[in-house]
N, C-alpha and C. Protein backbone atom coordinates (compact mmCIF):
# COMPACT_ATOMS: atom_id res chain seq x y z
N UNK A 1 -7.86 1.58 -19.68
CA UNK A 1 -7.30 1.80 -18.37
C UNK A 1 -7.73 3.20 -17.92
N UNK A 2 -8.27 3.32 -16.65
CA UNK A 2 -8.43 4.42 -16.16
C UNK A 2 -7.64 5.34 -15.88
N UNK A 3 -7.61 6.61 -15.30
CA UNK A 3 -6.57 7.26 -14.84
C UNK A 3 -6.28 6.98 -13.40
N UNK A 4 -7.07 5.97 -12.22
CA UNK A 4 -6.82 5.81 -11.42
C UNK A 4 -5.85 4.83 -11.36
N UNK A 5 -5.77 3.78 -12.40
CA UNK A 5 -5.65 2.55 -12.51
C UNK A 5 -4.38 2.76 -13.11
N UNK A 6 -4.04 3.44 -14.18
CA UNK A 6 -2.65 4.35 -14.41
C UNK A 6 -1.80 4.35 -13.29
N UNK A 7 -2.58 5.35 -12.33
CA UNK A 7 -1.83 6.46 -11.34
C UNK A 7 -1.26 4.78 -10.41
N UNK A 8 -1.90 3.81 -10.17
CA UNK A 8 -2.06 2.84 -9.24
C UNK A 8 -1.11 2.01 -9.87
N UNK A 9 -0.90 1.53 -11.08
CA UNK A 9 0.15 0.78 -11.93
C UNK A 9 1.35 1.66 -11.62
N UNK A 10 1.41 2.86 -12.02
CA UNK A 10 2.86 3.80 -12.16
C UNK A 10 3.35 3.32 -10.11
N UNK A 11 2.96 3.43 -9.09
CA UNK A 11 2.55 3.58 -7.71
C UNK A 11 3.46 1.77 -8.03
N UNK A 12 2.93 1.07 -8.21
CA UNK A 12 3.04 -0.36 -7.52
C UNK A 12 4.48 -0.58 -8.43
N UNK A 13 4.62 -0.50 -9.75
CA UNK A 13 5.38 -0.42 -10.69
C UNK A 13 6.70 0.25 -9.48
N UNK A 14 6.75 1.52 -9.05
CA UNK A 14 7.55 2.01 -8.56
C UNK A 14 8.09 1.20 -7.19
N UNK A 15 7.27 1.05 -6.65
CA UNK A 15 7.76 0.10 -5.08
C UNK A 15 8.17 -1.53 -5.25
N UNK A 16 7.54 -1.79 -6.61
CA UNK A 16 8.13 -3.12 -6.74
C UNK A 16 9.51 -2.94 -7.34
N UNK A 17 10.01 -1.62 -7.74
CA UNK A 17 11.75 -1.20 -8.30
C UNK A 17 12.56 -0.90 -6.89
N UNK A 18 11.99 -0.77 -6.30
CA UNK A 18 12.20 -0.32 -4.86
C UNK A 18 12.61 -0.77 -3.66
N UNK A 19 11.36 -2.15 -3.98
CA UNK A 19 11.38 -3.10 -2.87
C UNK A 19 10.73 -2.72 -1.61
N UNK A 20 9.52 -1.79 -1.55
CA UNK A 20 9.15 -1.44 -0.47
C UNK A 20 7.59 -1.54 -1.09
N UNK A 21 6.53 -1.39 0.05
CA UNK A 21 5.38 -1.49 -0.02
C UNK A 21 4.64 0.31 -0.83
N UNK A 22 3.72 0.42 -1.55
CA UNK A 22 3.09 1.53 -2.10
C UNK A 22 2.99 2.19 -0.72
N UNK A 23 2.52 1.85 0.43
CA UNK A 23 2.34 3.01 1.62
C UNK A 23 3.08 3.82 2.04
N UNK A 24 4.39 2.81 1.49
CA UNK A 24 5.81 3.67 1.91
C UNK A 24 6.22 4.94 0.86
N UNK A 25 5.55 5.13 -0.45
CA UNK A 25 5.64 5.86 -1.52
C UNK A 25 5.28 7.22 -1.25
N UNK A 26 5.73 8.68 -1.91
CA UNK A 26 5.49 9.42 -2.03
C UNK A 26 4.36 9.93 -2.69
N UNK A 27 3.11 10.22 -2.34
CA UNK A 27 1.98 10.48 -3.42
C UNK A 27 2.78 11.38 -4.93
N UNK A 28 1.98 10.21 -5.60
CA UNK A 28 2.47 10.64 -7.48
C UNK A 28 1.92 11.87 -7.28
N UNK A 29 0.87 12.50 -6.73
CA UNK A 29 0.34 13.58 -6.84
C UNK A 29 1.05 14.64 -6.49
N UNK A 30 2.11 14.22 -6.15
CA UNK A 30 3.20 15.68 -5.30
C UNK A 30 3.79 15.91 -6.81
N UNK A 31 3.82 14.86 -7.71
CA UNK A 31 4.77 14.92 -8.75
C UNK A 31 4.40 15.42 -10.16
N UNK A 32 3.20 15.41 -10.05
CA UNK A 32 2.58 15.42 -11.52
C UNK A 32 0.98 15.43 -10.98
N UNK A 33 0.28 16.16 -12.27
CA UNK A 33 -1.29 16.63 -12.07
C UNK A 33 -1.79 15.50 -13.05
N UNK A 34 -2.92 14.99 -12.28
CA UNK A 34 -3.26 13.51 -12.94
C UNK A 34 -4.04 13.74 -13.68
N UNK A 35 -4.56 15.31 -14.21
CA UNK A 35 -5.27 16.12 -15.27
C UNK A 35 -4.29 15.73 -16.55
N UNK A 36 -3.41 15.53 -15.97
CA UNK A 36 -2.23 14.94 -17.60
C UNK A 36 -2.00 13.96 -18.06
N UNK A 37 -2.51 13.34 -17.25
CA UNK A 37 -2.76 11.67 -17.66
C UNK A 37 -4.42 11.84 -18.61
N UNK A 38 -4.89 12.19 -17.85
CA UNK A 38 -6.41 12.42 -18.75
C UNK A 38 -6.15 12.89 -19.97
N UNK A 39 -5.13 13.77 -20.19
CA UNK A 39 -5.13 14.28 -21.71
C UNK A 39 -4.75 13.08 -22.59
N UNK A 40 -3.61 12.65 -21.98
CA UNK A 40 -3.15 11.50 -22.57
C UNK A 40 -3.90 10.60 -23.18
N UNK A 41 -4.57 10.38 -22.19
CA UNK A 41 -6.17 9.11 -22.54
C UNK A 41 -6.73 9.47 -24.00
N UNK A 42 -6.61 11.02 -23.86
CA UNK A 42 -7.68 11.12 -25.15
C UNK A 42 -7.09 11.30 -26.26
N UNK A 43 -5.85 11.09 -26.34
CA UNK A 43 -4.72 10.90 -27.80
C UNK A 43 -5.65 9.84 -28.14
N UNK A 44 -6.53 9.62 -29.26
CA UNK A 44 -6.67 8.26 -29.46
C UNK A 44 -5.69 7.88 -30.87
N UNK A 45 -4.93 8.98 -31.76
CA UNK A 45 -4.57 8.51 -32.62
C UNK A 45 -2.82 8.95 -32.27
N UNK A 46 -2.26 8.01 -33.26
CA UNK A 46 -0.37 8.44 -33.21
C UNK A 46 0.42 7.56 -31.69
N UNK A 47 1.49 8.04 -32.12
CA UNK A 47 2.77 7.19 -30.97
C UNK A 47 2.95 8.30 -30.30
N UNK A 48 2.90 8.08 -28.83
CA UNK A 48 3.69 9.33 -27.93
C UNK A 48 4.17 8.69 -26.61
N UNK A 49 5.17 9.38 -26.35
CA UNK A 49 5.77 9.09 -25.44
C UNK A 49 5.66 9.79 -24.16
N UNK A 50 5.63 9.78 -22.57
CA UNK A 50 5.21 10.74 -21.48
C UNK A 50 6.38 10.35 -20.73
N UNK A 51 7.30 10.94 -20.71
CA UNK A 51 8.36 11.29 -19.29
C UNK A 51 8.29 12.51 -18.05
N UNK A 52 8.06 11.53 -16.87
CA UNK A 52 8.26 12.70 -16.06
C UNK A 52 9.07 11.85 -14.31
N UNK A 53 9.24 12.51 -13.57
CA UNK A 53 10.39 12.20 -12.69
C UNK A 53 9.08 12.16 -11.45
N UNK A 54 9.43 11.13 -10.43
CA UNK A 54 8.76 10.18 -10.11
C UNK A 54 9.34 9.73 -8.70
N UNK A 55 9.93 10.83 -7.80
CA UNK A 55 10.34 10.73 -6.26
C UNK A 55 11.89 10.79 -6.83
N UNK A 56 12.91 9.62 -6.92
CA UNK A 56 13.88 9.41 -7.44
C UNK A 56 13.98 8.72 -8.35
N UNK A 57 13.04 8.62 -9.54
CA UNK A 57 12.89 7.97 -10.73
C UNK A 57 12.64 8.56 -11.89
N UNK A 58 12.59 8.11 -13.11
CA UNK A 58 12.08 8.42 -13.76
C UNK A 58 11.31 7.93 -14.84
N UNK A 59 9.69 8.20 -15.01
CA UNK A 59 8.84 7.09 -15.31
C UNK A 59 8.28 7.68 -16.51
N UNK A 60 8.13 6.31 -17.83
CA UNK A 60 7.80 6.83 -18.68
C UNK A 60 6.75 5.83 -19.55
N UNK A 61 5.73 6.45 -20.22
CA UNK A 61 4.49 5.72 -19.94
C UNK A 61 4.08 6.05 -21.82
N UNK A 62 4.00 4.89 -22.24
CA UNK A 62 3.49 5.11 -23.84
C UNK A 62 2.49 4.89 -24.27
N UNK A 63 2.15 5.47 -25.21
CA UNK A 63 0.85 5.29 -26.00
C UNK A 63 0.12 4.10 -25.84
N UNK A 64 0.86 2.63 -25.67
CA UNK A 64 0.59 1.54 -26.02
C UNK A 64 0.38 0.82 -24.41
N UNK A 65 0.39 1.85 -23.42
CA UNK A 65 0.59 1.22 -22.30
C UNK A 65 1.32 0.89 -21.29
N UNK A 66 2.68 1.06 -22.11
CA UNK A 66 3.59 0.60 -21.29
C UNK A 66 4.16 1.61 -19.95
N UNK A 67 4.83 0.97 -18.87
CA UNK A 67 5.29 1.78 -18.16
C UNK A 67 6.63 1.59 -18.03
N UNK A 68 7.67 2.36 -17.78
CA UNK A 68 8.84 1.89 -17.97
C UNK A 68 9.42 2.77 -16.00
N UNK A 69 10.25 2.44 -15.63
CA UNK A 69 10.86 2.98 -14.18
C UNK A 69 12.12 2.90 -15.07
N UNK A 70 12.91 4.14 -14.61
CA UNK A 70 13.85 4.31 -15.14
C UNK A 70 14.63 4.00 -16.10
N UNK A 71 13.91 3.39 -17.11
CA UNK A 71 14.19 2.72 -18.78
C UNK A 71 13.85 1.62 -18.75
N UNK A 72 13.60 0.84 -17.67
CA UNK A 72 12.83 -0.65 -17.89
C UNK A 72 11.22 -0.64 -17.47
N UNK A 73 11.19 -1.64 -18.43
CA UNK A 73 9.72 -1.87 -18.58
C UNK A 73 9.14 -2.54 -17.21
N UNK A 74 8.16 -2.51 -16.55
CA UNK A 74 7.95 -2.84 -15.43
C UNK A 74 6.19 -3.23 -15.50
N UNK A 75 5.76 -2.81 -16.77
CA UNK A 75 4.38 -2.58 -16.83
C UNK A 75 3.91 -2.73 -18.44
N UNK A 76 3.18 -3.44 -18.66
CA UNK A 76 2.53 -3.62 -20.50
C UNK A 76 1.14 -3.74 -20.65
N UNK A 77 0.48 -2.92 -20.88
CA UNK A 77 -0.95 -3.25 -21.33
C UNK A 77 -0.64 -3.74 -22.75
N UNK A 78 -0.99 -5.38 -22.84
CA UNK A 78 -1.54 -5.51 -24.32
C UNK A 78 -2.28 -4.93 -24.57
N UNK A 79 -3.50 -4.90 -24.73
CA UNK A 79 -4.06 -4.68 -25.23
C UNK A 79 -4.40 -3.02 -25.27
N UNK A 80 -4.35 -1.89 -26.53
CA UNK A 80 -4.00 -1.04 -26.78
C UNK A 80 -5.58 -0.32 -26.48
N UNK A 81 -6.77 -1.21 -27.13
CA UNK A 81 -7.96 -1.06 -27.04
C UNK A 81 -8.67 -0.08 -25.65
N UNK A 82 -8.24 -0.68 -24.55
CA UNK A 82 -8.51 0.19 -23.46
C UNK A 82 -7.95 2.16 -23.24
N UNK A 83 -6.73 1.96 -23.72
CA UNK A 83 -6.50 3.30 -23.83
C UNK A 83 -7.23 3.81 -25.38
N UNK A 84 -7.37 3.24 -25.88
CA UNK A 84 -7.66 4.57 -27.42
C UNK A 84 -9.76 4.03 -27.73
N UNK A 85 -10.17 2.90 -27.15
CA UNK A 85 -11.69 3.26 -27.11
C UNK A 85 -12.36 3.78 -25.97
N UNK A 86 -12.42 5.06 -25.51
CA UNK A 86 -12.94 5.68 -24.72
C UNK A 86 -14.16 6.69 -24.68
């Protein structure tokens, strides 16, 4: 998964908790530097966890893919392969 494709999952993930369309969203970019998602990418080894707050949310995104909006899961990459062969 890219970091655009991240930033675009976390984005749709959020408005579908919402109930409103992504246009109506606050750019993630007001919220967080998407230079930190890139680091992330390049963990290729270990479990980690990324919390950060997300307009009036709070979104948290794991090693394995997942995205969670305010403790629920909203988002799952099976397959782990895309984040850790890069």
């Amino acid at each position: 998964m890219s970091q655009s494709e991240i930033v675009t999952s976390i984005v749709e993930a959020v408005a579908a908790v919402d109930g409103v369309d992504t246009t109506d969203l606050d750019s993630l970019y007001e919220y967080i530097d998407p230079g930190i998602l890139n680091k992330l990418y390049e963990q290729k080894r270990g479990e980690w966890r990324f919390t950060f707050q997300y307009s009036d949310h709070q979104i948290t995104l794991t090693h394995d893919g997942q995205i969670f909006v305010d403790g629920t899961l909203q988002f799952s990459e099976v397959s782990t392969r895309e984040w850790t062969d890069r």
